[in-house]
C-alpha atoms as a PDB file:
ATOM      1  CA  UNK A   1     101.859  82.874  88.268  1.00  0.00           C
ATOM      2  CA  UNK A   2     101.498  81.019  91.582  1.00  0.00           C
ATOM      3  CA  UNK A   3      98.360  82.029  93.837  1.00  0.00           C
ATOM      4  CA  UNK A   4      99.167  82.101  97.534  1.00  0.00           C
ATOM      5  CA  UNK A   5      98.222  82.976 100.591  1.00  0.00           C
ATOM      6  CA  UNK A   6     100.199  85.600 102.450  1.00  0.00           C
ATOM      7  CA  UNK A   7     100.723  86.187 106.005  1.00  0.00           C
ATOM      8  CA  UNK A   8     101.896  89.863 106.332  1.00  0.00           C
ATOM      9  CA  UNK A   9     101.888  93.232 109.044  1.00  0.00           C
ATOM     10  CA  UNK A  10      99.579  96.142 108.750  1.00  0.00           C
ATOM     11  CA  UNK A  11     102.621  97.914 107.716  1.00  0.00           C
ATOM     12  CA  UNK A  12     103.338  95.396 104.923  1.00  0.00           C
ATOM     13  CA  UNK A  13     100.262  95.576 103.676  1.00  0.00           C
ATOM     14  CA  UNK A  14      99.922  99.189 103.047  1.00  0.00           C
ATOM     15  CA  UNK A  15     102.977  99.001 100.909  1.00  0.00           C
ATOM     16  CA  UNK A  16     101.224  96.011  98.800  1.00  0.00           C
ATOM     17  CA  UNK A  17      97.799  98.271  98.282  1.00  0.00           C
ATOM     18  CA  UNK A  18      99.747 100.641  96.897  1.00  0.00           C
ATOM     19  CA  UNK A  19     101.476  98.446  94.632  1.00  0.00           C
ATOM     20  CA  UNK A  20      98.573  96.775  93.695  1.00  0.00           C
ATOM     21  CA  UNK A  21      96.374 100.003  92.890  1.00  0.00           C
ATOM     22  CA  UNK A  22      98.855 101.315  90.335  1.00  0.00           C
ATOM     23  CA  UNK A  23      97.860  98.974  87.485  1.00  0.00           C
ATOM     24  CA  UNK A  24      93.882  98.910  88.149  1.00  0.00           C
ATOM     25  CA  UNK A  25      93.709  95.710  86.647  1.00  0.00           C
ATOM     26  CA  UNK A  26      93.623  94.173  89.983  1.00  0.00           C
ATOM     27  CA  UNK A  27      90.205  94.322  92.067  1.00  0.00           C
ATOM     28  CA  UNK A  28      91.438  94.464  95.736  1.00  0.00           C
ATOM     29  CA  UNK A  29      88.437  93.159  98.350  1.00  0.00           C
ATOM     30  CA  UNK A  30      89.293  94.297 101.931  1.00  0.00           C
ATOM     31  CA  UNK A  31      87.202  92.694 104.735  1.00  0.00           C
ATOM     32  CA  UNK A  32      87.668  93.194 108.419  1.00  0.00           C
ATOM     33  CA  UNK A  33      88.143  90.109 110.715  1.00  0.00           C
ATOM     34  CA  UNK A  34      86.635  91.672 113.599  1.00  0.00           C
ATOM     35  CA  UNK A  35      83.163  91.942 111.943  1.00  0.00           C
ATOM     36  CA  UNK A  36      83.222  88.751 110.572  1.00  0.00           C
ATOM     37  CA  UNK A  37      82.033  85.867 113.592  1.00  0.00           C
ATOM     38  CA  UNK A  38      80.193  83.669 111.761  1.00  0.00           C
ATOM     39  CA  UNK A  39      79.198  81.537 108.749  1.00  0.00           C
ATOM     40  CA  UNK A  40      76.332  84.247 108.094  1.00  0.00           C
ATOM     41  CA  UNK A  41      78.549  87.094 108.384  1.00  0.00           C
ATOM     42  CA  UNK A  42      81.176  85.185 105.972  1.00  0.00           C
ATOM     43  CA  UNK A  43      78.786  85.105 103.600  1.00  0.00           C
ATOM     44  CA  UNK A  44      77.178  88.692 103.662  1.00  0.00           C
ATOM     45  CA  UNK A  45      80.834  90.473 103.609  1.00  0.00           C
ATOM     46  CA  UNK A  46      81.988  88.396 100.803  1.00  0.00           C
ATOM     47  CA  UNK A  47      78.794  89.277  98.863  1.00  0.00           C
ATOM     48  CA  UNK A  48      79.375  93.051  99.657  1.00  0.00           C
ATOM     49  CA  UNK A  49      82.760  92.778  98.475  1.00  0.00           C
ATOM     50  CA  UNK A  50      82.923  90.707  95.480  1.00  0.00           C
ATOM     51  CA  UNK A  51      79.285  92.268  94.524  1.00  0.00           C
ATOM     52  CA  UNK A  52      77.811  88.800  93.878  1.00  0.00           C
ATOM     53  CA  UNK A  53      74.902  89.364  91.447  1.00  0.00           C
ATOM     54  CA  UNK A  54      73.319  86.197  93.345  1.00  0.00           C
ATOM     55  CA  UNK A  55      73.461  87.037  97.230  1.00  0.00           C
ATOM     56  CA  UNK A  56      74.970  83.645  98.303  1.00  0.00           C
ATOM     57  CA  UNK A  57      74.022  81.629 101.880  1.00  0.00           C
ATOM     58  CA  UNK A  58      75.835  79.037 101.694  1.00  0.00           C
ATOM     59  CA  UNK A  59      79.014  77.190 100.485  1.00  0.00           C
ATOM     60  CA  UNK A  60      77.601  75.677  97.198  1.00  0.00           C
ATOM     61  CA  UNK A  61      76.556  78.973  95.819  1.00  0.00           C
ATOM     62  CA  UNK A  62      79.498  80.976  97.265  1.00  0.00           C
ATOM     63  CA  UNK A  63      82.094  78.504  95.235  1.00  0.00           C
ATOM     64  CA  UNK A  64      79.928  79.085  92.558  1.00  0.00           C
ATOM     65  CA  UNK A  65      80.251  82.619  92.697  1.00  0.00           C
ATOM     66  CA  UNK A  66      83.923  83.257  94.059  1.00  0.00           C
ATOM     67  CA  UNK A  67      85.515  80.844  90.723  1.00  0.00           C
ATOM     68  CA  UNK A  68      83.189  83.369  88.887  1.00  0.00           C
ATOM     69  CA  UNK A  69      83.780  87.114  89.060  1.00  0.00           C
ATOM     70  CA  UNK A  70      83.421  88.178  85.226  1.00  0.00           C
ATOM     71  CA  UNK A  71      80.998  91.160  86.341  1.00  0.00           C
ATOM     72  CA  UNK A  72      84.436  92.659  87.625  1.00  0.00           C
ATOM     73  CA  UNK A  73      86.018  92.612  84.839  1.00  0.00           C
ATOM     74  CA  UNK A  74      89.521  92.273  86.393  1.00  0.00           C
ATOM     75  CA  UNK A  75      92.954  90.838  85.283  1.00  0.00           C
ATOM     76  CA  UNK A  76      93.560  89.651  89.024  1.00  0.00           C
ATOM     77  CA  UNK A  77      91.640  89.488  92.291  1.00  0.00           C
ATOM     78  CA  UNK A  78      93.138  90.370  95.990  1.00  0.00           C
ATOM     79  CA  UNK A  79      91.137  89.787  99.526  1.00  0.00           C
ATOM     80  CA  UNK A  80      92.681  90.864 102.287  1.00  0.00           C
ATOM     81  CA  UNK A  81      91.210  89.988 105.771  1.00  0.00           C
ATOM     82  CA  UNK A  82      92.778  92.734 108.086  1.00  0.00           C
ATOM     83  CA  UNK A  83      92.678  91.863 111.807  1.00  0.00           C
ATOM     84  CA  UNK A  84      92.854  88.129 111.179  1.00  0.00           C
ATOM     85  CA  UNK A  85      93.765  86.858 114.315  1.00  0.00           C
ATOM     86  CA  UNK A  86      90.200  87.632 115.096  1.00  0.00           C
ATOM     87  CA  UNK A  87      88.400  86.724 112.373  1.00  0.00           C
ATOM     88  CA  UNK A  88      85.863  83.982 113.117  1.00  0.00           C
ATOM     89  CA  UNK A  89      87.192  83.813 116.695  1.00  0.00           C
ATOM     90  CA  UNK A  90      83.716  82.172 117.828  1.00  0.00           C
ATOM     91  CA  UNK A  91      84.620  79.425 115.525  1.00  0.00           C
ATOM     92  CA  UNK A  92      87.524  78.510 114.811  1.00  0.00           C
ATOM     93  CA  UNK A  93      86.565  75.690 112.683  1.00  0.00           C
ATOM     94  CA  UNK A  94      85.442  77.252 110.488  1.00  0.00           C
ATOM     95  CA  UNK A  95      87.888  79.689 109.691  1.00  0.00           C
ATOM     96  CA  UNK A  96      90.454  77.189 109.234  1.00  0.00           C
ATOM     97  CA  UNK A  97      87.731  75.309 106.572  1.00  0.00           C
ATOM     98  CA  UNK A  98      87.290  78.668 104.684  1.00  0.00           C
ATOM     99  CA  UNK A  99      91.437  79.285 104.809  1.00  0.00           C
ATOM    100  CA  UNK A 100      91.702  75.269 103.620  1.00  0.00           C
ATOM    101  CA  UNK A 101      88.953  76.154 101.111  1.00  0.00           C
ATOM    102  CA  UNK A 102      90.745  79.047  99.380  1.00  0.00           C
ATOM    103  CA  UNK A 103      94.211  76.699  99.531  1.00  0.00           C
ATOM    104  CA  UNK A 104      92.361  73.659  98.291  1.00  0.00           C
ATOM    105  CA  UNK A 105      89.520  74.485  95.927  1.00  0.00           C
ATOM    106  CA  UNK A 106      89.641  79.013  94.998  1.00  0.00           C
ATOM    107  CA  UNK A 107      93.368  79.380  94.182  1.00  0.00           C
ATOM    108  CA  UNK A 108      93.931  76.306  92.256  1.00  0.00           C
ATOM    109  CA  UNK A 109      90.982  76.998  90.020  1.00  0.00           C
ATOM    110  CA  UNK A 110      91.796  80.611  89.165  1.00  0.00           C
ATOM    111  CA  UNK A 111      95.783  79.249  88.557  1.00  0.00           C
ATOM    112  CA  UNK A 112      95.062  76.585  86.254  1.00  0.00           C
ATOM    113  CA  UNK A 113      91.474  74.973  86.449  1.00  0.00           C
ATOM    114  CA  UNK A 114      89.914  77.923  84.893  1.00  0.00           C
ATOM    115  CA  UNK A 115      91.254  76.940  81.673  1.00  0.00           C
ATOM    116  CA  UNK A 116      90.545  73.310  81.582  1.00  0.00           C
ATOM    117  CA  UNK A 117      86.859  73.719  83.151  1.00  0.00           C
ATOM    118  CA  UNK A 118      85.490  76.572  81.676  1.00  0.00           C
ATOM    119  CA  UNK A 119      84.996  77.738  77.625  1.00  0.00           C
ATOM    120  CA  UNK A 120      87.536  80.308  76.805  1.00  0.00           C
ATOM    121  CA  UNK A 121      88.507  79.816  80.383  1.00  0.00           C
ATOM    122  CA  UNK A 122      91.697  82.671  81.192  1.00  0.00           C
ATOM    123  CA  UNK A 123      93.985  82.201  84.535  1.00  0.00           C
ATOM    124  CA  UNK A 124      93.960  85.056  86.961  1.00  0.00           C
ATOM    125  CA  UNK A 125      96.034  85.742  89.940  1.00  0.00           C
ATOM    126  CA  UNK A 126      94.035  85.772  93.158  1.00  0.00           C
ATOM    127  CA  UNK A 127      95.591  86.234  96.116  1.00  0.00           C
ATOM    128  CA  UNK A 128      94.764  86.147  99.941  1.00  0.00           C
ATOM    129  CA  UNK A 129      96.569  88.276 102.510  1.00  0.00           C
ATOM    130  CA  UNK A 130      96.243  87.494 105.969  1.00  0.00           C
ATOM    131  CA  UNK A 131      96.979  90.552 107.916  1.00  0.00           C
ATOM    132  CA  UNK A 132      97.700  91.587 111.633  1.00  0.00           C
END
């Protein structure tokens, strides 16, 4: 299993839900770009969609919760941010930190980390489409 993220079209990615929704085992989180404009927002969509059971505000607890996700009780996890190209378009620092941050630090751990770092630790796929 190799976790990636996925630059695809609107059309492309309707194909892949559908895919994706015939097992269930896969939770699929789908946020909107154009809502999301800042750090704050960031963190109050992903808390919607991954139901955090602690509301996170900032990046400590949000890594903490993100290489969590038991209460979903999933084989695999999928976030999709539709409209990308303007997702955090009033900073674009940060969106390229929170792309480098799911590259660097969220896919790696639910590859292969999750087994070395945590008790009865299982790999899941996550994976992160990009879509416009």
């Amino acid at each position: 299993m190799k976790n990636k993220i996925h630059y695809v079209s609107k059309i492309e990615m309707a194909s892949i839900i559908k895919t994706l929704q015939k097992g269930n085992s896969i939770y699929i989180a789908e946020m909107n770009g154009r809502t999301v404009q800042c750090e704050l927002s960031f963190f109050s969509s992903m808390n919607e969609l991954f139901r955090f059971p602690i509301p996170v505000h900032g990046f400590d607890g949000y890594f903490d919760m993100i290489r969590d996700l038991d209460w979903l009780t999933k084989d695999g996890y999928v976030l999709v941010i539709n409209n990308f190209s303007e997702f955090m378009n009033s900073n674009l620092t940060l969106k390229r930190q929170i792309i480098k941050d799911f590259e660097d630090i969220v896919l790696p751990w639910w590859e292969e980390e999750v087994i070395k770092c945590v008790v009865e630790g299982v790999a899941k796929s996550f994976n992160l489409y990009l879509v416009d």
